[in-house]
Protein backbone atom coordinates (compact mmCIF):
# COMPACT_ATOMS: atom_id res chain seq x y z
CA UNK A 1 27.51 55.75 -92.75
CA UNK A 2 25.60 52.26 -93.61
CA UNK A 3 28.48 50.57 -93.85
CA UNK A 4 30.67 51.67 -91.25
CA UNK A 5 27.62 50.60 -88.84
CA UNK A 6 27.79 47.26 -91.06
CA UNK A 7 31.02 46.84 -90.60
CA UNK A 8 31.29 47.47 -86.70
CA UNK A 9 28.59 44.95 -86.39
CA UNK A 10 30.42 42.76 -88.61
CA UNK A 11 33.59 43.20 -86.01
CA UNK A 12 31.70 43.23 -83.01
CA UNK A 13 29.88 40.05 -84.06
CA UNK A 14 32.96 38.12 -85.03
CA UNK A 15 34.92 39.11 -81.98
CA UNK A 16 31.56 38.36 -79.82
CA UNK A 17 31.74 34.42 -81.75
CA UNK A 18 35.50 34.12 -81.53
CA UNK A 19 35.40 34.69 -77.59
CA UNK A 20 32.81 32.44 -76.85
CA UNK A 21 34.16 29.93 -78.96
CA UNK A 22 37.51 30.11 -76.74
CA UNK A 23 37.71 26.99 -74.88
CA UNK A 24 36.92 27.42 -71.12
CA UNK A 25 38.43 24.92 -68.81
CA UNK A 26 36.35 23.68 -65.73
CA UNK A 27 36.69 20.88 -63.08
CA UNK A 28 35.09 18.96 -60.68
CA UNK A 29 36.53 18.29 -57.16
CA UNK A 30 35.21 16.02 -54.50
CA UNK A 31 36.64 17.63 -51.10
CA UNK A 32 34.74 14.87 -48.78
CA UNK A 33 36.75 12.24 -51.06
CA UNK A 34 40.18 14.47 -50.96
CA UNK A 35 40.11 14.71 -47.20
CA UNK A 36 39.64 11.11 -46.46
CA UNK A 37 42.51 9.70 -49.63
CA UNK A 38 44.82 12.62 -48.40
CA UNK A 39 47.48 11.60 -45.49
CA UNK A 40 46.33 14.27 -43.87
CA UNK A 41 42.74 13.98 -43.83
CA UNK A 42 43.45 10.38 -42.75
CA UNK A 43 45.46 11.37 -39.58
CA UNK A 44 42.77 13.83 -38.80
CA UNK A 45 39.94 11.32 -39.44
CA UNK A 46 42.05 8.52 -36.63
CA UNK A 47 42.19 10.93 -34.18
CA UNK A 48 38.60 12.26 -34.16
CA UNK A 49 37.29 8.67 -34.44
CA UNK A 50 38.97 7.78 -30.94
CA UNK A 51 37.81 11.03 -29.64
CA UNK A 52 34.09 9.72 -31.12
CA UNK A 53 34.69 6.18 -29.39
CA UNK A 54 35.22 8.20 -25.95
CA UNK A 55 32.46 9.86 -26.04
CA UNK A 56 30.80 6.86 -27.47
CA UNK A 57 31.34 4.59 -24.67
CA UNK A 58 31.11 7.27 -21.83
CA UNK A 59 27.68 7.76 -23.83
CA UNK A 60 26.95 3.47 -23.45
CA UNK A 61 27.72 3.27 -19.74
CA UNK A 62 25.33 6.29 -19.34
CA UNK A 63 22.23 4.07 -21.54
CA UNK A 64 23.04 0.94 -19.35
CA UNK A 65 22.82 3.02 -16.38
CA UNK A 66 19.60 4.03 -17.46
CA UNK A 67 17.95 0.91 -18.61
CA UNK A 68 18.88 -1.18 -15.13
CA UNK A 69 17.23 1.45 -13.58
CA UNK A 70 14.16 1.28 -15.71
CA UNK A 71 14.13 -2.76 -15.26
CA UNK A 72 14.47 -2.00 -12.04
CA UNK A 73 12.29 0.34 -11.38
CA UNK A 74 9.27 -1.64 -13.60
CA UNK A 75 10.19 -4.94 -11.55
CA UNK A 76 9.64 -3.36 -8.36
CA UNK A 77 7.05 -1.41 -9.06
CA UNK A 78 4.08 -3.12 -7.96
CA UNK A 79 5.91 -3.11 -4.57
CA UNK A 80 6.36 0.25 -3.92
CA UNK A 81 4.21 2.50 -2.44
CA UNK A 82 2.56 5.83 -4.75
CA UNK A 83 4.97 7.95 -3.35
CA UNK A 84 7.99 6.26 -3.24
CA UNK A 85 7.18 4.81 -7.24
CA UNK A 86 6.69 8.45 -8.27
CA UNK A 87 9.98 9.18 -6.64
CA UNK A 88 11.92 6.60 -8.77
CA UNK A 89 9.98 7.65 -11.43
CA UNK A 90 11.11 11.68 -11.26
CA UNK A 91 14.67 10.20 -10.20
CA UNK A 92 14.52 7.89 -13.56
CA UNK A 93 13.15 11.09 -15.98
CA UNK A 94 16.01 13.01 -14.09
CA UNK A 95 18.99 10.87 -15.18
CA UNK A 96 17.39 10.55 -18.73
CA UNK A 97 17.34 14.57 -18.92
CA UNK A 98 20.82 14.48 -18.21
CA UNK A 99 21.63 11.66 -20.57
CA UNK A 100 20.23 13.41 -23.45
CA UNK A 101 22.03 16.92 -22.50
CA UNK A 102 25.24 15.06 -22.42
CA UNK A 103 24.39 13.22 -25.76
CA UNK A 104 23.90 16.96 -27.33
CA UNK A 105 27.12 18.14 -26.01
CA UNK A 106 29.04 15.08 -27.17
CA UNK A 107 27.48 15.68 -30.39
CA UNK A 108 28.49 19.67 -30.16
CA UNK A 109 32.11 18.71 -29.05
CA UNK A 110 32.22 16.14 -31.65
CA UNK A 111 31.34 18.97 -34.48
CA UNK A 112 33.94 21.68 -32.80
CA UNK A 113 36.81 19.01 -32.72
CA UNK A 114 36.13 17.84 -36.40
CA UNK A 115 35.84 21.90 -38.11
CA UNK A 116 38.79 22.31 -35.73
CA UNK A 117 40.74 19.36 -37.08
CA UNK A 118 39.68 20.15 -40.35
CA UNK A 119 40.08 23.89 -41.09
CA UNK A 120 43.66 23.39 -41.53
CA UNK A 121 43.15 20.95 -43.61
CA UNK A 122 40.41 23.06 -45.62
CA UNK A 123 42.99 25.98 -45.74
CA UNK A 124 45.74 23.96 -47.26
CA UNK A 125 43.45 22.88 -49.95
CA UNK A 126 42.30 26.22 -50.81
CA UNK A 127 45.66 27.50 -51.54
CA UNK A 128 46.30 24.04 -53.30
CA UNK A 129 43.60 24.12 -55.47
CA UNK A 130 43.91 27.80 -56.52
CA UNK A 131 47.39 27.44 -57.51
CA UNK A 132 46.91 24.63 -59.18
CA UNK A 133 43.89 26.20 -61.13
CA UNK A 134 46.50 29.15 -62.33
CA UNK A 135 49.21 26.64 -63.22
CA UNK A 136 47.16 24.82 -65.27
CA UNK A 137 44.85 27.21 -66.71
CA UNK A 138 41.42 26.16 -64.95
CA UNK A 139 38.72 28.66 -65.63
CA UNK A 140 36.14 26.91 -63.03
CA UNK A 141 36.85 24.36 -59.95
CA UNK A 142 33.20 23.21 -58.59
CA UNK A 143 32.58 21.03 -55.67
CA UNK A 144 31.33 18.21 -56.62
CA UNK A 145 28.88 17.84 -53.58
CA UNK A 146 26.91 21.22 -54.02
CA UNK A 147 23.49 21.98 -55.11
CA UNK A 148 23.19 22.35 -58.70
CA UNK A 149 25.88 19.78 -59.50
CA UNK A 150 23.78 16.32 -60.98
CA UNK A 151 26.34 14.99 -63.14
CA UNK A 152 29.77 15.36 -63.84
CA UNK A 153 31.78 13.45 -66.62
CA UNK A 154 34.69 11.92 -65.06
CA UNK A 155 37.01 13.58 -67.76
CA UNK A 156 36.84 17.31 -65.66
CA UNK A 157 37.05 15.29 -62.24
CA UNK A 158 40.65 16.23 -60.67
CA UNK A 159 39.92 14.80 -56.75
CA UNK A 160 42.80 12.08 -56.93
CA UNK A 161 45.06 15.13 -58.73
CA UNK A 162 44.26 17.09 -55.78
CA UNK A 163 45.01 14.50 -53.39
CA UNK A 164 48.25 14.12 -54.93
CA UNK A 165 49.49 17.74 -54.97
CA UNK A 166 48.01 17.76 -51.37
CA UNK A 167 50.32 14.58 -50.04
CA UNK A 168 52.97 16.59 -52.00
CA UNK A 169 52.34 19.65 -50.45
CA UNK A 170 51.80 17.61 -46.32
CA UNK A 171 54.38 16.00 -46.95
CA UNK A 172 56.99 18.98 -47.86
CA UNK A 173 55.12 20.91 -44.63
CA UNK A 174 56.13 17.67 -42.37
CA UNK A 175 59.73 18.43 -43.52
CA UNK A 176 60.09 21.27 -42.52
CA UNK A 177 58.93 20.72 -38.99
């Protein structure tokens, strides 16, 4: 009875050891980094950035607006009367309320337009990356941008693999179009 217990903890110990000796396979992905090497990350990054500049410079006019008023305002001050100053003044506050609402809805519009432009993207390289992991036997992928993740030797990083199955893959998708 001894040694059948000795010997099942004899098996169960050396199958325990031989399966955590078994060589796990884990990687390291940058997605920031694939999106912006990738062709199509690129193509969505143009087009956002001259929806940003719009926004941008409708955003300027609005600020110059604002600060000839002001030197306006502060030069003729002295001139005007109580009233009429405190008028300017609520006029002035006014146009810098509605500055800083549009402001926070160019920001808003600019975070819609770049998950929109992106989740395709994002999509694409979630199938990617899990069929790649199959194919080639990857036990872990981690994003290299999470908490948790300090240091990563550049031996398990696969980002510029990933960008090339990912051209691969746009590329073949463009084709077919």
């Amino acid at each position: 009875m001894k040694k059948q217990a000795l010997i099942s903890l004899i098996l169960i110990l050396g199958f325990w050891v031989s399966s955590a000796c078994a060589e796990v396979k884990i990687a390291v992905i940058d997605l920031q980094m694939v999106v912006r090497k990738s062709e199509a990350g690129q193509q969505a990054l143009k087009k956002l950035q001259a929806k940003f500049e719009t926004l941008r410079q409708k955003l300027q006019a609005k600020e110059e607006e604002l600060r000839k008023f002001k030197e306006e305002l502060e030069k003729k001050a002295p001139l005007l009367s109580p009233d009429v100053r405190q008028q300017k003044e609520r006029e002035y506050q006014k146009m810098l309320r509605e500055y800083q609402a549009q402001r926070e809805d160019a920001q808003f519009e600019m975070k819609q337009a770049e998950e929109k432009a992106l989740q395709p993207i994002m999509k694409d390289l979630e199938k990617i990356v899990k069929e790649m992991a199959k194919k080639e036997g990857y036990d872990l992928i981690l994003e290299k941008r999470m908490p948790g993740v300090y240091w990563t030797s550049q031996q398990i990083e696969i980002t510029d693999h990933v960008v090339k199955l990912y051209n691969d893959y746009y590329h073949q998708k463009q084709q077919k179009k």
